[in-house]
C-alpha atoms as a PDB file:
ATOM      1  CA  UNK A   1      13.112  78.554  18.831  1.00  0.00           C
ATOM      2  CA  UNK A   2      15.936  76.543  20.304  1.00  0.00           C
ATOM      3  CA  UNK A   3      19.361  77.049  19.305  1.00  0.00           C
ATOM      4  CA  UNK A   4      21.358  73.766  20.038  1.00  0.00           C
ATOM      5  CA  UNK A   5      25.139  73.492  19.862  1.00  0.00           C
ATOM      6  CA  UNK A   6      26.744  69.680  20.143  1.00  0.00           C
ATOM      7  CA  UNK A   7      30.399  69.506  20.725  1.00  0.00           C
ATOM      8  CA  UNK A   8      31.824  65.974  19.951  1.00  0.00           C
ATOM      9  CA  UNK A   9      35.479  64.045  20.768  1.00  0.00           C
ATOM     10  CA  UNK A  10      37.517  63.696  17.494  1.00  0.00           C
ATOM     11  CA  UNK A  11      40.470  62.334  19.500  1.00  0.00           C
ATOM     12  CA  UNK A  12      42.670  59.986  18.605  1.00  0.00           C
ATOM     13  CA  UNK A  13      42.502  56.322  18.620  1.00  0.00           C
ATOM     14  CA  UNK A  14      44.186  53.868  20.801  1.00  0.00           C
ATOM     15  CA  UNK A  15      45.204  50.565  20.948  1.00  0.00           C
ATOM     16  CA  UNK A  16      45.361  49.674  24.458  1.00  0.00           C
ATOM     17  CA  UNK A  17      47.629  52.336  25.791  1.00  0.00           C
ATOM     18  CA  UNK A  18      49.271  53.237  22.783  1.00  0.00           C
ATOM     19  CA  UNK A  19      47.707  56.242  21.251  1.00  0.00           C
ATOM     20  CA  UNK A  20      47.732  55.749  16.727  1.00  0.00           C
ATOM     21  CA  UNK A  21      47.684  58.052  14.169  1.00  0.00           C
ATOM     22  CA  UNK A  22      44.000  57.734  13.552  1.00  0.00           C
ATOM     23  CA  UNK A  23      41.084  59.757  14.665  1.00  0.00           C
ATOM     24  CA  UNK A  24      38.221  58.342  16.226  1.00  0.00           C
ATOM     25  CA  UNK A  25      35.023  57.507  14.219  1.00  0.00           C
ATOM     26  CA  UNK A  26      32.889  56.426  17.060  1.00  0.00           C
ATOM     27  CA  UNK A  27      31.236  59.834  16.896  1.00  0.00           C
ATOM     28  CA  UNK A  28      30.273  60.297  13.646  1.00  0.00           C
ATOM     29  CA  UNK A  29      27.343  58.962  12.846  1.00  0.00           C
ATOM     30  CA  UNK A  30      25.823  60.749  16.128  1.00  0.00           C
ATOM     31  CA  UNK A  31      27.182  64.035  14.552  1.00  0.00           C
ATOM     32  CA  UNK A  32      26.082  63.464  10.963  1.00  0.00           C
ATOM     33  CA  UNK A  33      22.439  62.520  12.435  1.00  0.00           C
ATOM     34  CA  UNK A  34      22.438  65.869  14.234  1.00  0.00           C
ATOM     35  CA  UNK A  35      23.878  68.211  11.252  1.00  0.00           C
ATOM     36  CA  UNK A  36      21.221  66.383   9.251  1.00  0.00           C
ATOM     37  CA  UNK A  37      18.565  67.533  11.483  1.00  0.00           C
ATOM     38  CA  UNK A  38      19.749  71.279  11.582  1.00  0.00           C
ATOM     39  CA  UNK A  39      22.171  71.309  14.667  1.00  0.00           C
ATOM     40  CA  UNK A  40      25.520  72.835  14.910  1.00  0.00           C
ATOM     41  CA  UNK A  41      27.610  69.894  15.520  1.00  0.00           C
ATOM     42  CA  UNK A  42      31.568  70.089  15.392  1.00  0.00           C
ATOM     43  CA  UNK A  43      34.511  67.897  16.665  1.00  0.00           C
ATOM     44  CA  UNK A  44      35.979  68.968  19.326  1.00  0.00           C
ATOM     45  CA  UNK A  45      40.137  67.889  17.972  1.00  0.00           C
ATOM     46  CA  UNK A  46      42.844  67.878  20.578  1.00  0.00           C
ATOM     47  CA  UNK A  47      45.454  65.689  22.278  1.00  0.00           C
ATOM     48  CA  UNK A  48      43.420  65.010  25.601  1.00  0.00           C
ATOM     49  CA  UNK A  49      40.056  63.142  25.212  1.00  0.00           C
ATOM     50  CA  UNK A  50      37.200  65.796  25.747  1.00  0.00           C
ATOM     51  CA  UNK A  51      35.597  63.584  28.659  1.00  0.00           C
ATOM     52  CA  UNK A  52      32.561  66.891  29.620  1.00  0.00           C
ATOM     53  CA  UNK A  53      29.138  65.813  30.072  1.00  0.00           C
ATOM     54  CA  UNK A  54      27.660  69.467  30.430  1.00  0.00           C
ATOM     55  CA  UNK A  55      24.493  71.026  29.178  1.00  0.00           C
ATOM     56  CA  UNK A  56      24.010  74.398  29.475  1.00  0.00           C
ATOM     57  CA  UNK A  57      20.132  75.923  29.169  1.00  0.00           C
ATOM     58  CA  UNK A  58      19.563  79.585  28.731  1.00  0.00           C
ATOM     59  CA  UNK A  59      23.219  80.771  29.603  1.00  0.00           C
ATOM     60  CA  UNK A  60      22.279  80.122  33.417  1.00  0.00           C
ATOM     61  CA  UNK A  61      21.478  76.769  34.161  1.00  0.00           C
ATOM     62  CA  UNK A  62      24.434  74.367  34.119  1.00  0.00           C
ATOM     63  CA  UNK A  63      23.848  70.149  33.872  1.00  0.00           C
ATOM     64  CA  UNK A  64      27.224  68.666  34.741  1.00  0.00           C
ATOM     65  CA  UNK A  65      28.165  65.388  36.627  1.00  0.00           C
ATOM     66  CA  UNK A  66      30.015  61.553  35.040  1.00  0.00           C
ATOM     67  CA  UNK A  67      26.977  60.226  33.681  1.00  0.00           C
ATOM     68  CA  UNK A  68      27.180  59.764  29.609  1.00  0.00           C
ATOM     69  CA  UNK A  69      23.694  60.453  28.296  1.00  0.00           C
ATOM     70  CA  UNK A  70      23.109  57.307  26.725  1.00  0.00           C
ATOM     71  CA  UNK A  71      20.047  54.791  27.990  1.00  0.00           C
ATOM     72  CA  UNK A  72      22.145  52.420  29.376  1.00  0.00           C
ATOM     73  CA  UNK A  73      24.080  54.753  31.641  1.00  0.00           C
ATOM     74  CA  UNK A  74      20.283  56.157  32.819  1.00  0.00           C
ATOM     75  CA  UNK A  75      19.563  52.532  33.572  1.00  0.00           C
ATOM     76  CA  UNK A  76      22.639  50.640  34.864  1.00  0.00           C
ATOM     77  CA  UNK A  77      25.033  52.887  36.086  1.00  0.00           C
ATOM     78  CA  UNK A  78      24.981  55.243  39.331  1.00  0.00           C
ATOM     79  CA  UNK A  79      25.925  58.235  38.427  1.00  0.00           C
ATOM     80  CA  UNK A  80      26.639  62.042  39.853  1.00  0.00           C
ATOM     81  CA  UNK A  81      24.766  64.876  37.890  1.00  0.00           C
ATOM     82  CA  UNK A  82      24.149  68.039  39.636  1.00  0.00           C
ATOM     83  CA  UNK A  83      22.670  71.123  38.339  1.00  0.00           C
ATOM     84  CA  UNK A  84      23.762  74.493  38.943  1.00  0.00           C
ATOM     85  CA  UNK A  85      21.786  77.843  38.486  1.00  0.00           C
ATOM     86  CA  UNK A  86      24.984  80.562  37.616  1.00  0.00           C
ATOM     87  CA  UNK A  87      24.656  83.018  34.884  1.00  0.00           C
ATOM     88  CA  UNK A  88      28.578  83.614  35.719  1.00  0.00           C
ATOM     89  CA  UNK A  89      29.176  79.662  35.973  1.00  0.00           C
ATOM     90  CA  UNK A  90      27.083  79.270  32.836  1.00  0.00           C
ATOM     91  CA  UNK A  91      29.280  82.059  30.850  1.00  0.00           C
ATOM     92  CA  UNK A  92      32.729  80.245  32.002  1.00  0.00           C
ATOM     93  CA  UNK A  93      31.606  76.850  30.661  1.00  0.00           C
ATOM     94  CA  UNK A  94      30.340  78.239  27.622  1.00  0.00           C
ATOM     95  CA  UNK A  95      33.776  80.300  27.240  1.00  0.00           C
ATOM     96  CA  UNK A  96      35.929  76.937  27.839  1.00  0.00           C
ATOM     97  CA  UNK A  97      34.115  74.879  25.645  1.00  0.00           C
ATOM     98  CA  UNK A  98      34.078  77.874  22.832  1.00  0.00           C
ATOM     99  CA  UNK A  99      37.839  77.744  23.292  1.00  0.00           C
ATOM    100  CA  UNK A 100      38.032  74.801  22.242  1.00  0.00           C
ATOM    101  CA  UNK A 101      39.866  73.694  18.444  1.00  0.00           C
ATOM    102  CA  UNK A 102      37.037  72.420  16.230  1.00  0.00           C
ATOM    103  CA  UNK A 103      36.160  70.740  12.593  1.00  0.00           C
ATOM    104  CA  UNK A 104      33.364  70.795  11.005  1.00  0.00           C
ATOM    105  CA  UNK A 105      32.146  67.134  10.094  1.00  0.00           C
ATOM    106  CA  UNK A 106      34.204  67.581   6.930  1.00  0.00           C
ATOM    107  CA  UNK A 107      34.026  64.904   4.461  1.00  0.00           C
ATOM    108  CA  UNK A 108      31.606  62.563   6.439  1.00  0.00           C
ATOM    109  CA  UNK A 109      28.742  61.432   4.788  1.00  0.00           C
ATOM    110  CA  UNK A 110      25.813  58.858   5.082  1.00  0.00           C
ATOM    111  CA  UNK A 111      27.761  56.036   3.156  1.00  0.00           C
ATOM    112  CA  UNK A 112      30.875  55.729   5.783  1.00  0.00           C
ATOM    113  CA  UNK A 113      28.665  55.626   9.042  1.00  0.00           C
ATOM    114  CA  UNK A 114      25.705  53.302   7.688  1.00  0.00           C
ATOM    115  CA  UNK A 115      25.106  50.155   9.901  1.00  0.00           C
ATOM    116  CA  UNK A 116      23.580  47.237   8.474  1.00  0.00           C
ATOM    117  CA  UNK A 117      22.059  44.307  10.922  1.00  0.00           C
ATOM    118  CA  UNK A 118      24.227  41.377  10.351  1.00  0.00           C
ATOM    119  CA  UNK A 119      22.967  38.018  11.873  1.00  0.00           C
ATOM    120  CA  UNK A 120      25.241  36.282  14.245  1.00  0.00           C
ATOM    121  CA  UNK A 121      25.786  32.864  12.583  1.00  0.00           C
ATOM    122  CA  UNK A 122      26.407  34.474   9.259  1.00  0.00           C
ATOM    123  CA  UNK A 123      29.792  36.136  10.822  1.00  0.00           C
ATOM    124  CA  UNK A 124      30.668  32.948  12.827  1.00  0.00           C
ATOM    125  CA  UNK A 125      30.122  30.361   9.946  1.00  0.00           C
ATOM    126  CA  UNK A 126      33.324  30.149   8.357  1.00  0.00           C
ATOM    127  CA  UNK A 127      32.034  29.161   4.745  1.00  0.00           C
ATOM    128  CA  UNK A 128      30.127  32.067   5.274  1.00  0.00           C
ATOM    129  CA  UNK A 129      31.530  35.379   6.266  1.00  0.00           C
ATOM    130  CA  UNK A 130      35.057  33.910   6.266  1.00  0.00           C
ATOM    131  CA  UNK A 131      35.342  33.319   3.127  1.00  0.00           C
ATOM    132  CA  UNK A 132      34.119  36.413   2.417  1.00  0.00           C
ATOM    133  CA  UNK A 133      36.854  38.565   3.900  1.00  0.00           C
ATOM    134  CA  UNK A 134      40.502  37.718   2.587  1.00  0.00           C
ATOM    135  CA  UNK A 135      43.902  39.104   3.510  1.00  0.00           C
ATOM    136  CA  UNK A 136      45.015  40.082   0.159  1.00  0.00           C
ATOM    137  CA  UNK A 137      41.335  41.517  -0.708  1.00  0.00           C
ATOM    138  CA  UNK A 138      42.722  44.826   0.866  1.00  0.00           C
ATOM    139  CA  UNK A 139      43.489  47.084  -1.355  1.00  0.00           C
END
């Protein structure tokens, strides 16, 4: 077998420059998919952004470089990945990413990371989706 370990950002938010008291939620839904399917997946929670894009394979080969591994970086973006054979390089990253303060996915849960499709015209109609949504509906 395969033993895969996914460390994800749980920073905080920001508004432009100005950091708010929020965490993130762009990563959970990646990170509920992949507990769901068996793999240890835990926020990574700290001041700084964690900004890594490293895969390590076997405890000796190292994947590292600025390319996010989504399909659109693959396709549009140039990017610098190099790959490293170190057992000793391997063990450092490991160690610094082990360091790291982590949370389990906590309270997250299928209901607060479901998408639904929402056609286009439906949110730019305003008797439509405009009506729908109301100041003082907030609770």
């Amino acid at each position: 077998g395969v033993k895969v370990v996914v460390r994800l950002d749980k920073s905080y938010d920001y508004r432009g420059s100005e950091r708010t008291r929020e965490l993130s939620d762009r990563n959970d839904e990646a990170c509920l998919m992949l507990v769901e399917a068996g793999i240890d997946c835990k926020f990574v929670i700290q001041d700084k952004t964690l900004h890594d894009k490293l895969i390590v394979i076997d405890r000796k080969i190292i994947i590292e470089g600025s390319m996010n591994w989504s399909t659109s970086a693959l396709r549009l973006n140039r990017e610098s990945v190099t790959l490293i054979e170190s057992e000793e390089y391997a063990k450092e990253k490991i160690g610094r990413i082990e360091g790291l303060k982590t949370i389990d996915k906590g309270d997250l849960d299928r209901a607060q990371v479901e998408t639904v499709a929402v056609r286009n015209e439906f949110l730019r109609d305003a008797g439509l989706a405009g009506a729908m949504v109301h100041g003082r509906d907030e609770t």
